[in-house]
Protein backbone atom coordinates (compact mmCIF):
# COMPACT_ATOMS: atom_id res chain seq x y z
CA UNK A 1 0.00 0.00 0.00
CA UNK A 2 3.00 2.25 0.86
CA UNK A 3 4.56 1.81 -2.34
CA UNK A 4 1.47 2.24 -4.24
CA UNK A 5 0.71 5.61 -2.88
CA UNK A 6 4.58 6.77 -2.98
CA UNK A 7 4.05 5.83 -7.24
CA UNK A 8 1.18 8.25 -7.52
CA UNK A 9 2.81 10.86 -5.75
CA UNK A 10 5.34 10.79 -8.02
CA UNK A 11 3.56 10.12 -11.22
CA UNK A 12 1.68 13.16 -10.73
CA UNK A 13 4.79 15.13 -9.59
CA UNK A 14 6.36 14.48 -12.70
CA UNK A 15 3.18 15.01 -14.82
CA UNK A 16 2.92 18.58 -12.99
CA UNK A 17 6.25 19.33 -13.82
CA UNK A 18 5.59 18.59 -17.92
CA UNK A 19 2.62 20.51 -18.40
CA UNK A 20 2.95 23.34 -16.25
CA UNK A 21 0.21 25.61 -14.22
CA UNK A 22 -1.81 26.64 -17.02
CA UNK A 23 0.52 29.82 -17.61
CA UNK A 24 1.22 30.97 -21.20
CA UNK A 25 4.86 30.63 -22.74
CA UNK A 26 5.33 34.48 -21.66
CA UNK A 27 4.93 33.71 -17.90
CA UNK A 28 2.88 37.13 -17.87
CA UNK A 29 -0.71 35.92 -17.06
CA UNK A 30 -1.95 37.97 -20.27
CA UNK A 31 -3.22 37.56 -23.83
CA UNK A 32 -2.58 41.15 -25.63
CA UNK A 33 -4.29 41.78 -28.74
CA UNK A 34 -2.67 44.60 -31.52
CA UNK A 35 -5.15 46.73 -32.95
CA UNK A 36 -4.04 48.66 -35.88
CA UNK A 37 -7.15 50.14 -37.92
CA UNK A 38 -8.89 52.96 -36.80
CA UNK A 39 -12.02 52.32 -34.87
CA UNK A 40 -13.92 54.79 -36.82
CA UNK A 41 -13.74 57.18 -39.80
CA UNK A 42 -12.70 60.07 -37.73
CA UNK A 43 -8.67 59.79 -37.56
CA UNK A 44 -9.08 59.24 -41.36
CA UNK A 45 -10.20 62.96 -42.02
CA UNK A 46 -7.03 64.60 -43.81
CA UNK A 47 -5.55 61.55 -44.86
CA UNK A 48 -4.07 60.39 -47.67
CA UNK A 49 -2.78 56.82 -48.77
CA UNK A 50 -1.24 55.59 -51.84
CA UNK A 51 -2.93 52.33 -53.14
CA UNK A 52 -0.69 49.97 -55.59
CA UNK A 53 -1.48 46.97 -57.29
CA UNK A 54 -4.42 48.51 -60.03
CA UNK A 55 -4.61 47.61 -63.22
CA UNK A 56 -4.84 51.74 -63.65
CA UNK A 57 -1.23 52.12 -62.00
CA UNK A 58 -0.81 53.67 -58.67
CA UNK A 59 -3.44 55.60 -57.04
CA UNK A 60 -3.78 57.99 -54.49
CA UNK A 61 -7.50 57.69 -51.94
CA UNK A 62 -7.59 60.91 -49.69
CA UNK A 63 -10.04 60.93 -46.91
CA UNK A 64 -11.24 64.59 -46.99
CA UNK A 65 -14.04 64.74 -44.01
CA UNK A 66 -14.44 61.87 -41.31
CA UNK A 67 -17.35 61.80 -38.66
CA UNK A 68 -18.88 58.72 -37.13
CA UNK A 69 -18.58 55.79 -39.75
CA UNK A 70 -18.57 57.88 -42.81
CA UNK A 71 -17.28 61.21 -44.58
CA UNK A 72 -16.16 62.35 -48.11
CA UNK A 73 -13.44 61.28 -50.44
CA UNK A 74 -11.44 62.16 -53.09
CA UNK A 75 -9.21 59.39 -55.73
CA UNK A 76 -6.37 60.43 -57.71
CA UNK A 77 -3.55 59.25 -59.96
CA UNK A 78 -0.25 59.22 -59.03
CA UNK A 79 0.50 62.53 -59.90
CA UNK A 80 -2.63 64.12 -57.56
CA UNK A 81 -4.99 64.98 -60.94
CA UNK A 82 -8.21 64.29 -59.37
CA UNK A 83 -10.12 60.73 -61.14
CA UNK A 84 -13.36 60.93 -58.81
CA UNK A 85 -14.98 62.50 -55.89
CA UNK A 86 -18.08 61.48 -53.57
CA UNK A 87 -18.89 59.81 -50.08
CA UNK A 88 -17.49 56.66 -48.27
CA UNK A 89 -18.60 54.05 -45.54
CA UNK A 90 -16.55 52.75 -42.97
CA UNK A 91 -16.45 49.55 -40.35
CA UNK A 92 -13.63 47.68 -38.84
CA UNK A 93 -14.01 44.46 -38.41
CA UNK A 94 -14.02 42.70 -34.40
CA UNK A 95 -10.09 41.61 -34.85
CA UNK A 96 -9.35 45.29 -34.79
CA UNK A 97 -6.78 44.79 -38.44
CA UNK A 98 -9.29 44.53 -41.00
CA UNK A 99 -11.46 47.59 -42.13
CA UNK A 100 -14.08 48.21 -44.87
CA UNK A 101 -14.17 51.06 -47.14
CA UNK A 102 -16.77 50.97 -49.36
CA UNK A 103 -16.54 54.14 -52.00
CA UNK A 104 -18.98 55.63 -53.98
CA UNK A 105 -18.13 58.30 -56.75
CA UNK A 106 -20.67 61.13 -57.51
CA UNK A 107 -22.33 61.55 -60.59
CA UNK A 108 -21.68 58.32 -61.31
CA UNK A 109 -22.59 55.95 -58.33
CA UNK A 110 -19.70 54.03 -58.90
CA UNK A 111 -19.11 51.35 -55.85
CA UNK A 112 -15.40 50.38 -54.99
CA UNK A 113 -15.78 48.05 -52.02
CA UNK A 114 -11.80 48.11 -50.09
CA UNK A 115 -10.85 45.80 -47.61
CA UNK A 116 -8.19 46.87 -45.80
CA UNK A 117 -5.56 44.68 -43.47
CA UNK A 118 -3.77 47.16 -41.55
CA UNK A 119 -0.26 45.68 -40.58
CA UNK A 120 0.67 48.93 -38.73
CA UNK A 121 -1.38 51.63 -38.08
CA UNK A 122 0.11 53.75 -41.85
CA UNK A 123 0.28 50.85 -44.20
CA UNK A 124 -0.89 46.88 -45.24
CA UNK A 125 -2.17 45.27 -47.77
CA UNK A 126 -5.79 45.68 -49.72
CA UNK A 127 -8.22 43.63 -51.76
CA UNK A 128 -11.16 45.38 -53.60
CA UNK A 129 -14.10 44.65 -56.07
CA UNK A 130 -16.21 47.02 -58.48
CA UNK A 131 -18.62 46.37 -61.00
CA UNK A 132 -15.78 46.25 -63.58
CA UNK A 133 -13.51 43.58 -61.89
CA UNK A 134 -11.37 43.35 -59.38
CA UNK A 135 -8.08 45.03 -57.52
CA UNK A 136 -5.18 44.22 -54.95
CA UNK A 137 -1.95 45.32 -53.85
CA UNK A 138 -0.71 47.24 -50.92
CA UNK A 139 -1.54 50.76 -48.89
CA UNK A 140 0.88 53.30 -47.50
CA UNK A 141 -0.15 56.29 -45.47
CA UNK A 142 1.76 59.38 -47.30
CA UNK A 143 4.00 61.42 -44.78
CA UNK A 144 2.74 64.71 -43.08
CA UNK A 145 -0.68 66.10 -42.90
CA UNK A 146 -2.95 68.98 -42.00
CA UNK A 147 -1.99 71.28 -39.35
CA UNK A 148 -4.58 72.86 -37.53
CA UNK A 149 -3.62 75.68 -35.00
CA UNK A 150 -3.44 79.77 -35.04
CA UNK A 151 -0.47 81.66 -35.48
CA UNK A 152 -0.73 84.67 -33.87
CA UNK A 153 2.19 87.67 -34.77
CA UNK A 154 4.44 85.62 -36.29
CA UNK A 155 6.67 87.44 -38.82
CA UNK A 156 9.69 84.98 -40.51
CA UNK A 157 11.92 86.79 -43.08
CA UNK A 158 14.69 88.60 -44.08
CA UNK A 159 15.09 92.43 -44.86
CA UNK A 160 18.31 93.65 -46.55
CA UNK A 161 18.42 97.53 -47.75
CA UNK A 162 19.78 100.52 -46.69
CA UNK A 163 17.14 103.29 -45.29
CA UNK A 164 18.52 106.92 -45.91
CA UNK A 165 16.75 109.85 -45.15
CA UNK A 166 15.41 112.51 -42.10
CA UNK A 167 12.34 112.02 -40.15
CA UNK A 168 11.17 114.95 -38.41
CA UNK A 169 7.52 115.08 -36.74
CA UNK A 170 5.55 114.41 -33.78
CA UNK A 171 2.73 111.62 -33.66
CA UNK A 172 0.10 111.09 -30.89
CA UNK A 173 -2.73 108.72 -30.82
CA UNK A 174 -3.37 105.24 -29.63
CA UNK A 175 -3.62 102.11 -31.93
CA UNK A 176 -5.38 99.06 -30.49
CA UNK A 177 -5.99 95.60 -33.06
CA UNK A 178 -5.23 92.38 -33.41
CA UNK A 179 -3.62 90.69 -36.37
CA UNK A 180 -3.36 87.06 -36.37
CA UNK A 181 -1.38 85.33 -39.79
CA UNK A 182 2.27 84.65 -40.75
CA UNK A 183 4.70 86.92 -43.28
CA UNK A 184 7.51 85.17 -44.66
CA UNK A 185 9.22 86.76 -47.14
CA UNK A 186 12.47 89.22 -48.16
CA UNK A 187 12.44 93.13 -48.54
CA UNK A 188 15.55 94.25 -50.60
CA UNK A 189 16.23 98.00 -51.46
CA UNK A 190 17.41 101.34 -50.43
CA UNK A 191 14.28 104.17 -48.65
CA UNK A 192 15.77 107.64 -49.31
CA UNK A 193 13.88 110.64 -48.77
CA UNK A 194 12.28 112.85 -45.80
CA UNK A 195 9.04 112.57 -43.84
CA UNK A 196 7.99 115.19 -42.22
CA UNK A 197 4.31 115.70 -40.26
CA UNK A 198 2.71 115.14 -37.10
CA UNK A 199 -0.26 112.14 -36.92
CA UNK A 200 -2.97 113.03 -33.83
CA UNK A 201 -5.78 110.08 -33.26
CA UNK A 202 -7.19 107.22 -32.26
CA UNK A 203 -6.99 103.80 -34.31
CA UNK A 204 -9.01 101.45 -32.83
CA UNK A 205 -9.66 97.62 -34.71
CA UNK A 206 -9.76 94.14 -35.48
CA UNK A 207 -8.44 92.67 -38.77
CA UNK A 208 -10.40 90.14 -39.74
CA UNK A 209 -9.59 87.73 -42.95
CA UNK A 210 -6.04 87.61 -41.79
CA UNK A 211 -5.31 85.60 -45.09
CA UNK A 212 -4.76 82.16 -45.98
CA UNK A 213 -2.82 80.38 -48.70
CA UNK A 214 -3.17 83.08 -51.43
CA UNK A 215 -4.19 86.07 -49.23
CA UNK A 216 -7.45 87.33 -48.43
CA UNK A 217 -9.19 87.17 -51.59
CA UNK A 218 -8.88 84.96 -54.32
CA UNK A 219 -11.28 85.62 -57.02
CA UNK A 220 -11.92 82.31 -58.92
CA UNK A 221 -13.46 82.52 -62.81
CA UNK A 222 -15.14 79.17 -63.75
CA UNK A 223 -14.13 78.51 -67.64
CA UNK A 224 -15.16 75.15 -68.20
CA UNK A 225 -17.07 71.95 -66.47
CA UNK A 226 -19.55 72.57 -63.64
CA UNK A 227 -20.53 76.01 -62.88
CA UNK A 228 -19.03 76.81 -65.96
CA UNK A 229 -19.33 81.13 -66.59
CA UNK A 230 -19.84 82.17 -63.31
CA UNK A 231 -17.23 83.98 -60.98
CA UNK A 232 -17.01 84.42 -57.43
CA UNK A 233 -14.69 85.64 -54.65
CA UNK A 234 -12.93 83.88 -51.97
CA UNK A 235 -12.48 85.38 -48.65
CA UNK A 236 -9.92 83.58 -47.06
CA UNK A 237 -9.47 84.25 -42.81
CA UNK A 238 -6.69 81.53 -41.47
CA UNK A 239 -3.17 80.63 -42.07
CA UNK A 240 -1.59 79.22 -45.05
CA UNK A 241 -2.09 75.22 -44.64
CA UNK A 242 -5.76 76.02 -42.87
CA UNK A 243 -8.43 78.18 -41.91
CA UNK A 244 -12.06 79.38 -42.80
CA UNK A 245 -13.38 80.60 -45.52
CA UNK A 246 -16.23 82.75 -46.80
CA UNK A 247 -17.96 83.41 -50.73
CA UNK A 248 -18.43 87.08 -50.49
CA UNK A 249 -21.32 88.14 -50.58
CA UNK A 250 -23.29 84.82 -49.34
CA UNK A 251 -23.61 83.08 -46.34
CA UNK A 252 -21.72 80.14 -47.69
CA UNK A 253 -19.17 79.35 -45.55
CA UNK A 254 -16.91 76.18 -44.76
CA UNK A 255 -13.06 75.42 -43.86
CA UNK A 256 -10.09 74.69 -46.14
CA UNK A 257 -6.34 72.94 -46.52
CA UNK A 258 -3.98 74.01 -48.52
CA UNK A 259 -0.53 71.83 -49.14
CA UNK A 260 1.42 69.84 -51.38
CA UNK A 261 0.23 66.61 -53.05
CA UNK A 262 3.21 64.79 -55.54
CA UNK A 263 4.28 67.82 -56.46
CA UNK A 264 1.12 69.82 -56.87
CA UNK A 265 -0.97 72.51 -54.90
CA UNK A 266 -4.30 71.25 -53.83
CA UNK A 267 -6.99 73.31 -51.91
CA UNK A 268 -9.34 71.26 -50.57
CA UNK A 269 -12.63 73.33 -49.50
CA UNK A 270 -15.46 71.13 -48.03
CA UNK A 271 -18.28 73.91 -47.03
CA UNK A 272 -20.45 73.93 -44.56
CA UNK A 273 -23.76 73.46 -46.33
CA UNK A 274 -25.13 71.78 -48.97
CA UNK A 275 -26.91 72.36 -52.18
CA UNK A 276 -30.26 71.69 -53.86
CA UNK A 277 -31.59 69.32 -50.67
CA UNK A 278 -28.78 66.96 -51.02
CA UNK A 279 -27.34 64.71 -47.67
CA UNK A 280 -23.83 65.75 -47.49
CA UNK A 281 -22.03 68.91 -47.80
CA UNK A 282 -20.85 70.75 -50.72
CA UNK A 283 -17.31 70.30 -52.04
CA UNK A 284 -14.21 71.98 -54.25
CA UNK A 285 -10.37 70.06 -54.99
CA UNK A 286 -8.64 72.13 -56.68
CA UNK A 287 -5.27 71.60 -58.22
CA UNK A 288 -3.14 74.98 -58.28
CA UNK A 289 -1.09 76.30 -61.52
CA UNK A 290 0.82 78.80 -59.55
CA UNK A 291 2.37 79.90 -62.71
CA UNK A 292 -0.41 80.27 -65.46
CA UNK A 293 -2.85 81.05 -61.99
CA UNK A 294 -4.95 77.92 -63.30
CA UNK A 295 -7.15 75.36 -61.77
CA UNK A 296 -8.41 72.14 -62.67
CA UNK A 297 -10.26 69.99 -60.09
CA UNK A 298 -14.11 68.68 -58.73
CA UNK A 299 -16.40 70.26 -57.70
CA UNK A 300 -20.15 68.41 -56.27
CA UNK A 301 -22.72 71.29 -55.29
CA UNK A 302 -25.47 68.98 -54.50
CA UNK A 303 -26.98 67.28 -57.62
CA UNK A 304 -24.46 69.22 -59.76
CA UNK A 305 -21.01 67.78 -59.39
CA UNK A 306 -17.93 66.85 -61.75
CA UNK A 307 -14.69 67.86 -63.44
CA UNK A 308 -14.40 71.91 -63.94
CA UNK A 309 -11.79 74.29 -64.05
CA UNK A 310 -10.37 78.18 -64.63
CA UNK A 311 -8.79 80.80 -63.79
CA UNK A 312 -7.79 83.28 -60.79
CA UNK A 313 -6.78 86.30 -59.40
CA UNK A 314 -5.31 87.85 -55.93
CA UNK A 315 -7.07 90.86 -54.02
């Protein structure tokens, strides 16, 4: 009987010592889970990947507006010419990796259904259908971003001259404002000359549209595509990657970006409102000619959306 119970003890003592307490391999009593896709469509707004693998070549998907589970988009080629424009879905799936995208393009109603295996939180692979076949590759979330902040009295420049000349006069008054916005730029040149007077008064103000990417008016003339003949002014009030901005005389109003795209200025202007009853706010992408001061793009004003372009000019 002795022997018999000494054999179980160590039976068991040895069987204990093969399989263990029931801890995992790490010895840390935990099972962590990675979660790289973005619960929702919010973190998306002002993104932009670039999609490979299409039979069309590269393309780039930017998310232009995110709230809840859905916002506005905007698909380009590889060089940022704008291909289509309209609204997207999104839902990750419960493994916290996979998310789907489902686009689809105004006008048009074309339906691009992306699934999307994030294998970081910036880049993975994709898989996607559409009424004309089928396309897979990989996604990579391109550098940098939108900046959203105020700049308030910051002046960054150089000034090289020589200033020659007599000022003789006496000036009294009080000057009270505020100017928000950011100068960069350089002053060369020689001031010669005499000033002479005496300045009594009170200035008392607020500048308002402080400027934005191209100061604070642009005047925009619609040559071709949607809207095509009309003309209407810009007022911009922000700095020169984001701010407000206003149509002049109208109570349209919205916010805009302004940066570089693979090699190209785009302003992206999603307004506030919407157009002729339609569900989601009105939209401009515009790609900049700084040169020729040109602009191709889309625009969707409700019902009334596509490819247009023009001119501009600077108040």
């Amino acid at each position: 009987m002795k022997n018999s119970i000494l054999t179980f003890i160590a039976v068991c003592g040895l069987t204990a010592f093969l399989v263990g307490c029931g801890d995992d391999d790490n010895n840390n009593n935990s099972n962590n889970t990675v979660v790289n896709a973005p619960a929702n469509a919010v973190p998306l707004a002002a993104k932009s990947f670039t999609l490979t693998g299409g039979a069309g070549g590269n393309r780039i998907l930017r998310f232009d507006s995110g709230a809840g589970n859905s916002g506005t988009y905007t698909l380009a080629d590889a060089a940022g010419a704008a291909i289509e424009a309209g609204n997207y879905t999104y839902t990750r799936d419960a493994n916290g990796n996979d998310s789907l995208v489902v686009t689809t393009a105004n006008g048009t109603g074309k339906q691009i259904t992306y699934t999307f295996h994030f294998a970081q939180s910036s880049n993975g692979t994709l898989s996607g259908t559409y009424s004309g076949g089928g396309v897979s590759g990989s996604f990579t979330q391109i550098a940098g971003g939108t900046t959203t902040g105020t700049t308030t009295g910051s002046t960054t420049g150089t000034t090289t001259g020589t200033t020659t000349g007599t000022t003789t006069g006496t000036t009294t008054g009080t000057t009270t404002g505020s100017t928000t916005g950011t100068t960069t730029g350089t002053t060369t040149g020689t001031t010669t000359g005499t000033s002479t007077g005496t300045t009594t008064g009170t200035s008392t103000g607020t500048t308002g549209n402080s400027g934005g990417p191209f100061g604070k008016a642009m005047v925009v003339s619609v040559q071709g595509g949607v809207s095509q003949g009309t003309v209407y002014t810009i007022l911009f009030n922000g700095a020169v990657d984001n701010g407000t901005f206003q149509i002049a005389g109208t109570a349209r109003t919205g916010h805009y970006t302004y940066g570089n795209q693979g090699g190209t200025a785009v302003l992206v202007m999603p307004y506030d409102q919407s157009s002729n009853g339609a569900s989601s706010p009105d939209n401009d992408y515009l790609q900049i000619d700084l040169a020729s001061r040109s602009f191709t793009g889309v625009r969707r004003l409700g019902a009334d959306s596509g490819a247009f372009s023009g001119t501009y000019t600077l108040q």
